[in-house]
C-alpha atoms as a PDB file:
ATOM      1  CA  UNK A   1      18.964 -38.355  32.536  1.00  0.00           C
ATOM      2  CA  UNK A   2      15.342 -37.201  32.225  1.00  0.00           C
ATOM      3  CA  UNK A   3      15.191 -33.563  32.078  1.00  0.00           C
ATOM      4  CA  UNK A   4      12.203 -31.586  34.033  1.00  0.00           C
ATOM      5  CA  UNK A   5      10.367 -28.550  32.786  1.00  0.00           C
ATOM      6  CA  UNK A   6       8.653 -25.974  34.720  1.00  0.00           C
ATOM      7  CA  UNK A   7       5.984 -23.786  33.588  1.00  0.00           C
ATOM      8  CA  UNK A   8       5.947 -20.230  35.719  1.00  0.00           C
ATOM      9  CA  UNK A   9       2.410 -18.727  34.696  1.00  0.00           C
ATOM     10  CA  UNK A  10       1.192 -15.346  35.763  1.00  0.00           C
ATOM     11  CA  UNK A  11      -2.287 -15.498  35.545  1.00  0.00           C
ATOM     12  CA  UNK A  12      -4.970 -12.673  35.447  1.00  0.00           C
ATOM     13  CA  UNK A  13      -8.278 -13.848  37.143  1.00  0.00           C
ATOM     14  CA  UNK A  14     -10.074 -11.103  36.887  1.00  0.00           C
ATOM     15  CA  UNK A  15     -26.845  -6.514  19.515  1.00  0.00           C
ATOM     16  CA  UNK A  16     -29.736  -6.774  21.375  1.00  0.00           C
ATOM     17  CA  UNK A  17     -31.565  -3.783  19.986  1.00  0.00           C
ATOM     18  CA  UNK A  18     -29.711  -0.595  21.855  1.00  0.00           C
ATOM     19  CA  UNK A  19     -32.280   1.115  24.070  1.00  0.00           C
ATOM     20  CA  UNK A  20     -33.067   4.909  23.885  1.00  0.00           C
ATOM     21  CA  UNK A  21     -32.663   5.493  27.477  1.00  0.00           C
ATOM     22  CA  UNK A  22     -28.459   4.988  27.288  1.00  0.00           C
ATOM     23  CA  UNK A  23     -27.458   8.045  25.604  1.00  0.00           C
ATOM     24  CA  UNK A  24     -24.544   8.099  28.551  1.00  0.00           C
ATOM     25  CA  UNK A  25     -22.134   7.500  25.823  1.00  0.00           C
ATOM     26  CA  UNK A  26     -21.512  11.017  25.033  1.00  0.00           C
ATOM     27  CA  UNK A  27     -18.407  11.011  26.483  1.00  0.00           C
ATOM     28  CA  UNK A  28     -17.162   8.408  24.265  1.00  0.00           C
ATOM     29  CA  UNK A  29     -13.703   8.682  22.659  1.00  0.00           C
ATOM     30  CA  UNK A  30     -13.773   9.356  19.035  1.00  0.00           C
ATOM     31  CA  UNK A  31     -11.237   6.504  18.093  1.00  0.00           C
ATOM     32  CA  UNK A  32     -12.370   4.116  20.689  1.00  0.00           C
ATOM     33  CA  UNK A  33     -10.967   1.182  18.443  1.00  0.00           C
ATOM     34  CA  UNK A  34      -7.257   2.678  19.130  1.00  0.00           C
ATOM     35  CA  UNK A  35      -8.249   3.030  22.583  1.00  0.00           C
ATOM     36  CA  UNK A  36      -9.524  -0.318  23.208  1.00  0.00           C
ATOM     37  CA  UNK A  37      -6.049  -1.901  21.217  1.00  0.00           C
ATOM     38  CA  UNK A  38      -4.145   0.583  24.106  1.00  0.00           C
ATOM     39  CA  UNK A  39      -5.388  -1.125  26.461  1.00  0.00           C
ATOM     40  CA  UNK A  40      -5.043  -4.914  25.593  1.00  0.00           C
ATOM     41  CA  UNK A  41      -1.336  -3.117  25.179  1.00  0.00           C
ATOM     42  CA  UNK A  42      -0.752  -1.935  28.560  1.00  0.00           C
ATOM     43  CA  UNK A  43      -2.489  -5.422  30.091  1.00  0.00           C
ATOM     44  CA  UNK A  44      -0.030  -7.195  28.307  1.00  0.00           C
ATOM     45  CA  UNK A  45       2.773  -5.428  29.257  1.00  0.00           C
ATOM     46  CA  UNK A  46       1.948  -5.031  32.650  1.00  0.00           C
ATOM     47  CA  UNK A  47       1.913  -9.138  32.568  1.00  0.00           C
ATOM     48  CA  UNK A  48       5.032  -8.928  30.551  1.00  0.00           C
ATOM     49  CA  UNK A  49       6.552  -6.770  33.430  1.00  0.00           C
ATOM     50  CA  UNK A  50       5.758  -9.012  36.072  1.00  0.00           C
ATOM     51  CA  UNK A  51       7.002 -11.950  33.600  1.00  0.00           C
ATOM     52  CA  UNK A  52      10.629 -10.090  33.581  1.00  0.00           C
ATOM     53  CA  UNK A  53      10.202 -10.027  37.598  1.00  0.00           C
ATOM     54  CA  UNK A  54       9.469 -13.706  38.162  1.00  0.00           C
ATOM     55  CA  UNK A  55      11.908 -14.937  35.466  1.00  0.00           C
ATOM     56  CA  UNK A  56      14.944 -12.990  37.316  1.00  0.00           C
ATOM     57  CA  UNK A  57      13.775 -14.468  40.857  1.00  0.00           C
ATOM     58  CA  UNK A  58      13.502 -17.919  39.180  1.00  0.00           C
ATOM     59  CA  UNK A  59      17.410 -17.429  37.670  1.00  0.00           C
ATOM     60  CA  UNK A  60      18.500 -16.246  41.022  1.00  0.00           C
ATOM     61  CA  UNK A  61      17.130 -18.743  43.551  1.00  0.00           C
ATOM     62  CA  UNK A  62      16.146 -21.594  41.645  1.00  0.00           C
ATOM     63  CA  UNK A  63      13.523 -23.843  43.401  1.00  0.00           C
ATOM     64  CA  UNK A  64      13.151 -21.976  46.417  1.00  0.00           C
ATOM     65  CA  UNK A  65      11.826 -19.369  44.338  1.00  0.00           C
ATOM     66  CA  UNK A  66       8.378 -21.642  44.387  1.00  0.00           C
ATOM     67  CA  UNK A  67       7.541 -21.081  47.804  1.00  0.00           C
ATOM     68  CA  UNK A  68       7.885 -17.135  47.205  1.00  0.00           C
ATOM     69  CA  UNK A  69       5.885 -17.605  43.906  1.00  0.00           C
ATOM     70  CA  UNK A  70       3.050 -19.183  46.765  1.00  0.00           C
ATOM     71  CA  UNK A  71       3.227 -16.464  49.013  1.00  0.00           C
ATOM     72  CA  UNK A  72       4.898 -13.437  48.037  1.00  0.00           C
ATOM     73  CA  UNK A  73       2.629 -10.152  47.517  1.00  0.00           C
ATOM     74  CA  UNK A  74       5.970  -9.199  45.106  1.00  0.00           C
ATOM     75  CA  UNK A  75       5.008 -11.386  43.012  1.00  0.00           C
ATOM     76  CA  UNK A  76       1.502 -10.529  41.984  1.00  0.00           C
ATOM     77  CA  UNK A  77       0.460  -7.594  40.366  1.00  0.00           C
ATOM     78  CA  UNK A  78      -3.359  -6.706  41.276  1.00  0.00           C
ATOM     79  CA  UNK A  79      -5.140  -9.684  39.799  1.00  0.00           C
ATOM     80  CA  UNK A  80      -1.606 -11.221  38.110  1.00  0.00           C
ATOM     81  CA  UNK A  81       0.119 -14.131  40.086  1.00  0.00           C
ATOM     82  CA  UNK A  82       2.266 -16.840  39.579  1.00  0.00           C
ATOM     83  CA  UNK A  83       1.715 -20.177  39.101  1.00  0.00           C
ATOM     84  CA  UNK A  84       4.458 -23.510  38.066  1.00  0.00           C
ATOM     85  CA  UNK A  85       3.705 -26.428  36.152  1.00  0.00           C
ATOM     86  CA  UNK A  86       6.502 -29.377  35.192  1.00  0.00           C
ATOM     87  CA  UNK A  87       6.209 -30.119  31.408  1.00  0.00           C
ATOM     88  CA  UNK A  88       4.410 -33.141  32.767  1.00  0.00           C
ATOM     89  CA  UNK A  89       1.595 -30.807  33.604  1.00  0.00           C
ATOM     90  CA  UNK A  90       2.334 -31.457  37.466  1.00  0.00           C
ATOM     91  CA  UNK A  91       1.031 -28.121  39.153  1.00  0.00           C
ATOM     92  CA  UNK A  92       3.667 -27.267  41.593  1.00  0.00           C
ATOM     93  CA  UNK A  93       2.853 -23.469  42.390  1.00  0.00           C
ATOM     94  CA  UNK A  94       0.391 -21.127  42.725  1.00  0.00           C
ATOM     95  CA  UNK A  95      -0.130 -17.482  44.253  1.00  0.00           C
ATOM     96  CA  UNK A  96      -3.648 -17.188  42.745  1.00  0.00           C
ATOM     97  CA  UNK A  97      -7.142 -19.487  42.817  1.00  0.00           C
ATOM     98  CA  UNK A  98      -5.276 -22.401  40.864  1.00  0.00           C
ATOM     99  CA  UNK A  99      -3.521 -22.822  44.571  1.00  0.00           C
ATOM    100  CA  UNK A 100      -6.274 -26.004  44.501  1.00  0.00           C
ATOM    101  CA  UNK A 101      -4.432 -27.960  41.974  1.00  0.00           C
ATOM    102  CA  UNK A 102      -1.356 -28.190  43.415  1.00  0.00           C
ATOM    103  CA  UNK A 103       0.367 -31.655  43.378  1.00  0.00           C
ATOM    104  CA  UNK A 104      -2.320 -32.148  40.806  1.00  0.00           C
ATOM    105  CA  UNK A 105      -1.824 -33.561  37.571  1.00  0.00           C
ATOM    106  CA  UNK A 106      -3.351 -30.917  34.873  1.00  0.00           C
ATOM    107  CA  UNK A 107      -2.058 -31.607  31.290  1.00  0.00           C
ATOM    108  CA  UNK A 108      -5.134 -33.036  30.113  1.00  0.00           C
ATOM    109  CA  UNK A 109      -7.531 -30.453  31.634  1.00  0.00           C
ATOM    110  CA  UNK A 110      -9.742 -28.972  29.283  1.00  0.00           C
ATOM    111  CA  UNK A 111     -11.178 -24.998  29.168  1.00  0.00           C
ATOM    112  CA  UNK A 112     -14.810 -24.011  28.651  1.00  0.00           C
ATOM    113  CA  UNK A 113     -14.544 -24.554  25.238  1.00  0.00           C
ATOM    114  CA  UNK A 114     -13.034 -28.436  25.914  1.00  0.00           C
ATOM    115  CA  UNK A 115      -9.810 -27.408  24.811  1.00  0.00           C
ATOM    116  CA  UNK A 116      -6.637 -29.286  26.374  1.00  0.00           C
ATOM    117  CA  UNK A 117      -5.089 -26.018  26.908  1.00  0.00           C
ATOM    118  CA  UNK A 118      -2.366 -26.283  29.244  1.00  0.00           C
ATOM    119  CA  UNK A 119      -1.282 -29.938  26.797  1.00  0.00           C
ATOM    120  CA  UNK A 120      -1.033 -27.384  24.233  1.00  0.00           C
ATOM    121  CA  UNK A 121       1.124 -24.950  25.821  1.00  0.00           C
ATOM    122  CA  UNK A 122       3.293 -27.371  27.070  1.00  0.00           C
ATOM    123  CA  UNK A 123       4.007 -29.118  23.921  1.00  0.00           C
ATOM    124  CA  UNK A 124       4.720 -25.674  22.640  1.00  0.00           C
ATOM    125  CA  UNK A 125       7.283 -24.727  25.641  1.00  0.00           C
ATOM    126  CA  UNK A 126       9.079 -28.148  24.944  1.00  0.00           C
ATOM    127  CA  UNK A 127       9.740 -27.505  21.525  1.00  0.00           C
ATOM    128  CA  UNK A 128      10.180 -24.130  20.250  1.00  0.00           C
ATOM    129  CA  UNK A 129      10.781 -22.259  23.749  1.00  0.00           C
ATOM    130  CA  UNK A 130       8.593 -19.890  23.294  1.00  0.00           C
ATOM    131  CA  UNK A 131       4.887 -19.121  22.371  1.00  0.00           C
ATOM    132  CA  UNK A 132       1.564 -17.456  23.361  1.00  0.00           C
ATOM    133  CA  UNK A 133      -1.884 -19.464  23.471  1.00  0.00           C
ATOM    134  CA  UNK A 134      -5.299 -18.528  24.132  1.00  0.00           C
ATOM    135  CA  UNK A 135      -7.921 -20.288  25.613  1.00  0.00           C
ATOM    136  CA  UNK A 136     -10.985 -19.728  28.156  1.00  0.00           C
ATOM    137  CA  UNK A 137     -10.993 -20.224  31.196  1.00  0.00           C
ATOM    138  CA  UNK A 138     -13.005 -19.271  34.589  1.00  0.00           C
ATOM    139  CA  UNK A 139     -12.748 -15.664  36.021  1.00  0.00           C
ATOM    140  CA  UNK A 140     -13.207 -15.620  39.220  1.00  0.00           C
ATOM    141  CA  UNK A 141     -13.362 -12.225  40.099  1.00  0.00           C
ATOM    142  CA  UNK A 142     -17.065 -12.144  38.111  1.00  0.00           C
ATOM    143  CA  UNK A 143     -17.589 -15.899  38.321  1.00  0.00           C
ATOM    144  CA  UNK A 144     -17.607 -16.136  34.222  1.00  0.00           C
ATOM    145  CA  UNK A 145     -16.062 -18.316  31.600  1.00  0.00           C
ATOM    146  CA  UNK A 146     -13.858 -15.585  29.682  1.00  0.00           C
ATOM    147  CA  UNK A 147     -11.048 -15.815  27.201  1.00  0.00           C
ATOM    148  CA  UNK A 148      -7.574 -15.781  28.059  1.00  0.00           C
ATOM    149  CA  UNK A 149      -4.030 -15.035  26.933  1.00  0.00           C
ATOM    150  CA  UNK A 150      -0.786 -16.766  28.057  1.00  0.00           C
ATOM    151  CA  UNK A 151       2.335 -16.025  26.605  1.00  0.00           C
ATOM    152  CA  UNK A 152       5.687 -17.915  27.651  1.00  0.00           C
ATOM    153  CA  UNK A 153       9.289 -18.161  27.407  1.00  0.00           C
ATOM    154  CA  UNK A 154      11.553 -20.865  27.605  1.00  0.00           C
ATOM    155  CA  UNK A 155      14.577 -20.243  30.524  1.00  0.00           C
ATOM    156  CA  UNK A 156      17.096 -22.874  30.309  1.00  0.00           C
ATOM    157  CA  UNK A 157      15.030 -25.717  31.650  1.00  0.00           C
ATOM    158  CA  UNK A 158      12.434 -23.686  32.543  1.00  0.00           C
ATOM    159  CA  UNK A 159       9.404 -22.035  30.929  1.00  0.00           C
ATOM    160  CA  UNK A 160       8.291 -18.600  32.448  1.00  0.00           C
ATOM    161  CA  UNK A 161       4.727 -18.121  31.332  1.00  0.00           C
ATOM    162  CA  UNK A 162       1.809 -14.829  32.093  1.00  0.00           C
ATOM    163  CA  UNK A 163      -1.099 -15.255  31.304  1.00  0.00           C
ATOM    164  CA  UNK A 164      -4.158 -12.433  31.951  1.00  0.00           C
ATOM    165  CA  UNK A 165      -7.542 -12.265  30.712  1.00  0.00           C
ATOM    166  CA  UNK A 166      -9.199 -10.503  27.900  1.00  0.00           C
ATOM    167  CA  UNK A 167     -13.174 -10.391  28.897  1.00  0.00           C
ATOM    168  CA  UNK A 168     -13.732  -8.396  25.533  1.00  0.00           C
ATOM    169  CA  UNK A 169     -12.659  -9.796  22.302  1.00  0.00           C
ATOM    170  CA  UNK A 170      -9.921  -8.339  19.874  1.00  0.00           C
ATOM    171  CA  UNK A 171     -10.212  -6.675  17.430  1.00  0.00           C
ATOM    172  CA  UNK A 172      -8.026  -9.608  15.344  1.00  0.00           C
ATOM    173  CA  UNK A 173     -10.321 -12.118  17.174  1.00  0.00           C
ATOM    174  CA  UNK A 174     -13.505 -10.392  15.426  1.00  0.00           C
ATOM    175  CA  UNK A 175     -11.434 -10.213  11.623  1.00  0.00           C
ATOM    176  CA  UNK A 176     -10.939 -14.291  12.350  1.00  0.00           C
ATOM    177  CA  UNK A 177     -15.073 -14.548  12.909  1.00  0.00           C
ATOM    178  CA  UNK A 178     -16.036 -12.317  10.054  1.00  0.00           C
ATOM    179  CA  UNK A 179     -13.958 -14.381   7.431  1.00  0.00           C
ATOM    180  CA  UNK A 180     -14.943 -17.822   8.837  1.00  0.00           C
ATOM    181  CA  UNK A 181     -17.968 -16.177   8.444  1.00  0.00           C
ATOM    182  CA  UNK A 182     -17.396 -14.906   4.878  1.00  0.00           C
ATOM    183  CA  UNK A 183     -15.943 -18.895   4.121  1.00  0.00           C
ATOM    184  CA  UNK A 184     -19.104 -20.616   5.171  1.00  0.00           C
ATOM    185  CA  UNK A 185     -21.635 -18.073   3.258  1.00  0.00           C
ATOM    186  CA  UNK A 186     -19.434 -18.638   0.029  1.00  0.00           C
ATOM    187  CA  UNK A 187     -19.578 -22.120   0.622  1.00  0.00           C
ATOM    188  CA  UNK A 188     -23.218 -22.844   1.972  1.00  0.00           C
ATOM    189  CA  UNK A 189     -24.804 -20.156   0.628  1.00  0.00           C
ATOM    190  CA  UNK A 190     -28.263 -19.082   2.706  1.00  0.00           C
ATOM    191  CA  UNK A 191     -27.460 -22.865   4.701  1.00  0.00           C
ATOM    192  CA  UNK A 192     -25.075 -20.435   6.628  1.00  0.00           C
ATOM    193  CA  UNK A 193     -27.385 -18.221   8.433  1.00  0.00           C
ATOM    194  CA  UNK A 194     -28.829 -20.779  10.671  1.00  0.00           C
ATOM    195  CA  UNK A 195     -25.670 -21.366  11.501  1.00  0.00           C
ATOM    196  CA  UNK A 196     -24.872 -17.424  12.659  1.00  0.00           C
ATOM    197  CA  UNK A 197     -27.954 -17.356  14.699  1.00  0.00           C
ATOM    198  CA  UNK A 198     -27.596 -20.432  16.549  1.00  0.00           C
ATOM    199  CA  UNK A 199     -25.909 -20.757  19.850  1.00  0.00           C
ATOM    200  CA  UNK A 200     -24.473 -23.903  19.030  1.00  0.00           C
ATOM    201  CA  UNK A 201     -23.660 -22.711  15.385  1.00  0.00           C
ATOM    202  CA  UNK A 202     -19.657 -21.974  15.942  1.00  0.00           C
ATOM    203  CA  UNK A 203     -20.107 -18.519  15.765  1.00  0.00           C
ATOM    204  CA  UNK A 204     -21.075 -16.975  18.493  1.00  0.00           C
ATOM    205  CA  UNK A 205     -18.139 -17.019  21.246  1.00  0.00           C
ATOM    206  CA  UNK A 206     -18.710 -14.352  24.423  1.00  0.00           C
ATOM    207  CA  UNK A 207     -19.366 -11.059  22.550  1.00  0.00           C
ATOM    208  CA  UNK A 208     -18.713 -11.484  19.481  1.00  0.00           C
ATOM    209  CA  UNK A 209     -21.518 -12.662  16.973  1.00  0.00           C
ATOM    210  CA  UNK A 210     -22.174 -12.439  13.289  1.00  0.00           C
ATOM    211  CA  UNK A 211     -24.732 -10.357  11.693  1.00  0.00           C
ATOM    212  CA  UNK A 212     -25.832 -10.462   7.833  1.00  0.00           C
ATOM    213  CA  UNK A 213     -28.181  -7.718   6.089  1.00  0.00           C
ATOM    214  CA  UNK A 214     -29.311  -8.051   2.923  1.00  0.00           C
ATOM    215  CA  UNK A 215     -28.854  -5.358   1.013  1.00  0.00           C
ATOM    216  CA  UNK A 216     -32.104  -5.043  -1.708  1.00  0.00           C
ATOM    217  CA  UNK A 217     -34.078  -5.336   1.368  1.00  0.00           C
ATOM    218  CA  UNK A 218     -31.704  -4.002   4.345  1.00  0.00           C
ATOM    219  CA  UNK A 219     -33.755  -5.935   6.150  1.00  0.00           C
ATOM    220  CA  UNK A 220     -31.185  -7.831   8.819  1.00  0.00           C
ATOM    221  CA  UNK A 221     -31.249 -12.277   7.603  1.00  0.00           C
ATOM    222  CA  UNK A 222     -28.989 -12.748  10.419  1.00  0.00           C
ATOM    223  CA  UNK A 223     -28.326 -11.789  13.885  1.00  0.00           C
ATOM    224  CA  UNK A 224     -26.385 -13.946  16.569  1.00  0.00           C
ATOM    225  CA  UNK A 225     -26.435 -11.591  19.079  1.00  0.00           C
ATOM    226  CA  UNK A 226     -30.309 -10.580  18.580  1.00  0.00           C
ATOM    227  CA  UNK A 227     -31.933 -13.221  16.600  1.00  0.00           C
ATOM    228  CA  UNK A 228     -35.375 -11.495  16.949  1.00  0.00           C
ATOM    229  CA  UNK A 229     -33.947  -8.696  14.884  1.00  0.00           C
ATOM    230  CA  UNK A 230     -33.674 -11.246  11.799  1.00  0.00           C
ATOM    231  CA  UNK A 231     -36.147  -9.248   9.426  1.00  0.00           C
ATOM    232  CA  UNK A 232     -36.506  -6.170  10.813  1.00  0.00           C
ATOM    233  CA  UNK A 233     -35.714  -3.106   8.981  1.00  0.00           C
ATOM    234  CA  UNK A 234     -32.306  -2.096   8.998  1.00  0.00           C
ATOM    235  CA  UNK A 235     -32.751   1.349   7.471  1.00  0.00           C
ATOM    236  CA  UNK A 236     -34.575   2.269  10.159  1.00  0.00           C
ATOM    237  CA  UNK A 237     -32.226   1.337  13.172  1.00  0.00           C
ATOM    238  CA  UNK A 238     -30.278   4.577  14.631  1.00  0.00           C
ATOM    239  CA  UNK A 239     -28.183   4.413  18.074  1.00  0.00           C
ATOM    240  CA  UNK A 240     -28.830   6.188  20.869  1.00  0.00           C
ATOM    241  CA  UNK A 241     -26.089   8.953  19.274  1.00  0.00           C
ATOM    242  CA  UNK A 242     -28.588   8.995  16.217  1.00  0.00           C
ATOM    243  CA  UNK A 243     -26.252   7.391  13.593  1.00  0.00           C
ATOM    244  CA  UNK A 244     -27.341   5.338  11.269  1.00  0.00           C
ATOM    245  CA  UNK A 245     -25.662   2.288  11.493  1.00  0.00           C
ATOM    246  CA  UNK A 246     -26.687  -0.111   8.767  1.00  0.00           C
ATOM    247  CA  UNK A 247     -27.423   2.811   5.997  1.00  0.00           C
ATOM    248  CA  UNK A 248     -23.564   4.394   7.000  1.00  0.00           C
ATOM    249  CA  UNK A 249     -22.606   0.552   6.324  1.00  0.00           C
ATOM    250  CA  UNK A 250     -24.687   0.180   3.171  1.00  0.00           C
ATOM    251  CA  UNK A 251     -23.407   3.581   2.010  1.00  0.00           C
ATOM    252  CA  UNK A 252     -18.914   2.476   2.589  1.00  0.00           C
ATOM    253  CA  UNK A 253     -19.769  -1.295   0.896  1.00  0.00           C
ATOM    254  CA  UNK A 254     -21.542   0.284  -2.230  1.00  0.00           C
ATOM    255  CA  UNK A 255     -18.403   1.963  -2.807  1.00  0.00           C
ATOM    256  CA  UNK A 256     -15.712  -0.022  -1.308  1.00  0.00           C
ATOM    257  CA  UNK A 257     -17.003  -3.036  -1.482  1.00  0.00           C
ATOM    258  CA  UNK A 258     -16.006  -3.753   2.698  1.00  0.00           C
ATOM    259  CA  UNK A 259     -14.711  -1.026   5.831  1.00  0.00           C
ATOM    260  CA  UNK A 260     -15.203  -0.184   9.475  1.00  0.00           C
ATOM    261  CA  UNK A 261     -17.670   1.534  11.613  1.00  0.00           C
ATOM    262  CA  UNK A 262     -17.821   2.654  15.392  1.00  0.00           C
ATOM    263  CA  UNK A 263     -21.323   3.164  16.977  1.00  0.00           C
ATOM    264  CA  UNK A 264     -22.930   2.274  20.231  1.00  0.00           C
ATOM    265  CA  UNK A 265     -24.484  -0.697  21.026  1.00  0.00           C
ATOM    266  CA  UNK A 266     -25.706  -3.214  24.295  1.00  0.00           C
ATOM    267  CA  UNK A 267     -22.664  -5.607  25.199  1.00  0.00           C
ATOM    268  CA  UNK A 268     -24.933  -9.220  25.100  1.00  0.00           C
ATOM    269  CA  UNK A 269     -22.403  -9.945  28.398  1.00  0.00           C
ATOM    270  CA  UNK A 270     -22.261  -7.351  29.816  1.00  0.00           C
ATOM    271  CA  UNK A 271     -25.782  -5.604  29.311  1.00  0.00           C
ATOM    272  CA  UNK A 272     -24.471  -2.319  29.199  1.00  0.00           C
ATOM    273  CA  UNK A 273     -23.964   0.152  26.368  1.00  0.00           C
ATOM    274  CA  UNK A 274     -20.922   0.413  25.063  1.00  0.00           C
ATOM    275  CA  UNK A 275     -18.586   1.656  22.271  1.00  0.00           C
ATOM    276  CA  UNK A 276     -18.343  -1.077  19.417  1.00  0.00           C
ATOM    277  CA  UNK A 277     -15.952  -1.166  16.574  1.00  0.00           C
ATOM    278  CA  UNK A 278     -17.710  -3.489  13.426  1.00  0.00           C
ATOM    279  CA  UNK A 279     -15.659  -5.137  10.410  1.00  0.00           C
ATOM    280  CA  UNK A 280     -17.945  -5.682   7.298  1.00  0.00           C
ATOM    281  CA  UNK A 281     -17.363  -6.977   4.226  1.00  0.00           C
ATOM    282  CA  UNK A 282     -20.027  -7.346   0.882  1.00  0.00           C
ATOM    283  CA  UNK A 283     -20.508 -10.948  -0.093  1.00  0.00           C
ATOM    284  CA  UNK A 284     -22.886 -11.259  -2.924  1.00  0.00           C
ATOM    285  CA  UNK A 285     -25.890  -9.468  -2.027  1.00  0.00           C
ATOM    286  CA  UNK A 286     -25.526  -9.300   1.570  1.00  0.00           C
ATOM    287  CA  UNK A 287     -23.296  -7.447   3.725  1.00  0.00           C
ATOM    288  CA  UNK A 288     -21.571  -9.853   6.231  1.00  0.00           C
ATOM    289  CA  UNK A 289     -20.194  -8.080   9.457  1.00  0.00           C
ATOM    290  CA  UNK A 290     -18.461  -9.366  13.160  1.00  0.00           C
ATOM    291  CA  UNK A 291     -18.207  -6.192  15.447  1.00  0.00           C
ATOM    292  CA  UNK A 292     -15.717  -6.098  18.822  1.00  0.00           C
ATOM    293  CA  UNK A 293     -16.344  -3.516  22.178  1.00  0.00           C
ATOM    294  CA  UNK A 294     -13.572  -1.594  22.512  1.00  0.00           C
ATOM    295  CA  UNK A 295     -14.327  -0.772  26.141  1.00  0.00           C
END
């Protein structure tokens, strides 16, 4: 006998040059990397929390737990819902916007990025039980193509899956960038910084961008998020706080050799000033660096 799975998703919809006229961020936290990782904590256990909720209703009443999953206000948390695929891909519930592709087949949908996605998680469900994926997907609630989390559990013969969105990268998402980034300058030598500044390039993905200064000069070779800052003087540059962002990153490489600096800049998405964490490492002459907003 063929066996049926069931995927229960809860689903969150939800360096341009900075200008002088944003000093608002005095209020700024003075870790604001630790507070930005606190909150991509509590968003994913608030979906983990509504995961528990679902996967006890599911236990309890079995199919007819579907038509709550539809309509119930318990089972959505703010911009979390719930949502049930078959293994198939068959979409058989959902309390949120995906309500449209039910009784639709959506296994070989793709994200913004032209990933199959939803394949890919439920290949994963069938086989180890358990997994987390991330992909991009539209947010509805600002009408933008944003990345997203879902994480899932396998429940007998059924998968219970939340998934919420994370409109800001990680900071692990911006260490991934900076040593693709480190890989292809090693490799390609100068070749790579077209690549960085392009938008087509590979490495620029919603806010997070490479940028490459070279360090006789500190004059900026590469910029993804700016490109019309590519040989202007990095010496110069101060944020609207005053530091000195590319001689304090100068200064840690020349004796470290890599390290970590928060400063203010302009979110490209966003357009608003805001507290950004930066990962930097020295690759020959250069200093090669992918920076996250910690929100």
């Amino acid at each position: 006998m063929k066996t049926t799975f069931r995927i229960v998703s809860l689903c969150l919809c939800s360096l341009a040059f900075p200008t002088a006229h944003a000093a608002a961020l005095a209020s700024a936290a003075t870790a604001p990397a630790a507070q930005a990782d606190l909150v991509q904590r509590a968003d994913e256990n608030r979906s983990r929390r509504l995961l528990e909720k679902a996967v006890t209703h599911y236990r309890e009443k079995g199919e007819a737990a579907l038509t709550d999953f539809n309509r119930s206000p318990a089972f959505s948390d703010k911009e979390l819902y719930v949502y049930v695929l078959t293994l198939d891909g068959d979409m058989l519930a959902s309390g949120g916007p995906s309500v449209a592709l039910v009784g639709r087949n959506v296994a070989t949908m793709k994200d913004g990025s032209g990933k199959e996605f939803f394949r890919d998680m439920l290949d994963t469900a069938a086989k180890t039980g358990h997994g987390r994926i991330e992909y991009r997907w539209l947010n509805r609630v600002d009408n933008r193509i944003e990345p997203k989390v879902t994480l899932f559990e396998r429940v007998d013969d059924r998968i219970i899956a939340v998934g919420y969105y994370t409109p800001r990268a990680t900071a692990e998402q911006a260490k991934g960038l900076l040593e693709r980034a480190v890989t292809a300058l090693n490799e390609k030598g100068d070749a790579a910084l077209d690549a960085f500044n392009a938008v087509d390039g590979g490495f620029i993905q919603d806010d997070l961008y490479v940028f490459v200064i070279d360090i006789p000069t500190r004059r900026f070779v590469a910029h993804g998020g700016s490109p019309a800052m590519v040989g202007t003087d990095g010496s110069a540059l101060r944020d609207p706080k005053g530091k000195a962002v590319v001689t304090d990153m100068l200064n840690i490489v020349g004796r470290k050799g890599e390290g970590e600096l928060d400063y203010a800049w302009r979110n490209p998405l966003t357009e608003k000033l805001e507290s950004k964490h930066s990962f930097f490492r020295k690759v020959g002459d250069k200093i090669v660096g992918v920076g996250y907003y910690t929100r």
